[in-house]
Protein backbone atom coordinates (compact mmCIF):
# COMPACT_ATOMS: atom_id res chain seq x y z
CA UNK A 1 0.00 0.00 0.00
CA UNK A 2 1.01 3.61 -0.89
CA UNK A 3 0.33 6.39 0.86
CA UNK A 4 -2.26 9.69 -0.06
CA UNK A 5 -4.10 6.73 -2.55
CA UNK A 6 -1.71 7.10 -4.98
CA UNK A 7 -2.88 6.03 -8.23
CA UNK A 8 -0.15 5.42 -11.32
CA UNK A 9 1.85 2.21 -12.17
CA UNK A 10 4.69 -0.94 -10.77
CA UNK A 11 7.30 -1.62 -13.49
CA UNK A 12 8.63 -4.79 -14.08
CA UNK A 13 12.00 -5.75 -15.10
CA UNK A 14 10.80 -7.54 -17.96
CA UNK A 15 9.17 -4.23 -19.39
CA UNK A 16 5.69 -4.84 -18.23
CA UNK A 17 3.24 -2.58 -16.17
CA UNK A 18 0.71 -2.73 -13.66
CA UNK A 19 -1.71 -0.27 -12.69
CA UNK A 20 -1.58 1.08 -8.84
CA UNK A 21 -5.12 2.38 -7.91
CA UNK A 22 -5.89 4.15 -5.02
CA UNK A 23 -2.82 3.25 -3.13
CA UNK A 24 -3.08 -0.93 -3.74
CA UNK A 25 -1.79 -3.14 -6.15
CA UNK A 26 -1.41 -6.94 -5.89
CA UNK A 27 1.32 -8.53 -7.35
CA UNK A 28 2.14 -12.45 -7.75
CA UNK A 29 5.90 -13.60 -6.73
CA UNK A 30 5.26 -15.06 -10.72
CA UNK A 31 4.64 -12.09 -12.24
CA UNK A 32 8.19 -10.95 -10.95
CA UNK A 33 9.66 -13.98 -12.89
CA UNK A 34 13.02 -15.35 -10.97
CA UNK A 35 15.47 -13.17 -11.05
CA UNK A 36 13.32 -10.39 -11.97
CA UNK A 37 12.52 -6.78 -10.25
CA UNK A 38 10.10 -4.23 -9.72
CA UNK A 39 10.47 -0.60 -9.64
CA UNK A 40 7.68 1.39 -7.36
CA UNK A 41 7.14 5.38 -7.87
CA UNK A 42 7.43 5.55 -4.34
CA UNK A 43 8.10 3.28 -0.72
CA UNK A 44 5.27 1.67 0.31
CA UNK A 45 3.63 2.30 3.83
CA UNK A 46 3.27 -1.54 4.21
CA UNK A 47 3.11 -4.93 1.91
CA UNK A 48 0.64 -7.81 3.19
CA UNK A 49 1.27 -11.37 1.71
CA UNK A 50 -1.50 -13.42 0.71
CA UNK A 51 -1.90 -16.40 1.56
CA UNK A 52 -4.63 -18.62 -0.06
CA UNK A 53 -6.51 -20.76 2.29
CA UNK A 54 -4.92 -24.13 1.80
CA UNK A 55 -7.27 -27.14 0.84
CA UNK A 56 -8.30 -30.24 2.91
């Protein structure tokens, strides 16, 4: 999360883009590719994991 609801966009190394609305943006450790970075407009104020439920 970003602070003030920043809205604009994550880069990835790989040349791709995602849009950052209102302060949030999820990203998937795949997306990032191994080896691979991300450049933010700006530090976050905090990054929460998800974590599917797992299945019985």
């Amino acid at each position: 999360e970003f602070a003030n609801e920043l809205n604009g966009k994550i880069v990835f190394s790989n040349g791709q883009e995602k849009a950052l609305v209102n302060g949030k943006v999820q990203v998937a450790l795949s997306e990032i590719g191994e080896g691979g970075t991300i450049t933010l407009p700006e530090p976050t104020m905090r990054v929460l994991p998800y974590l599917p439920q797992a299945k019985k």
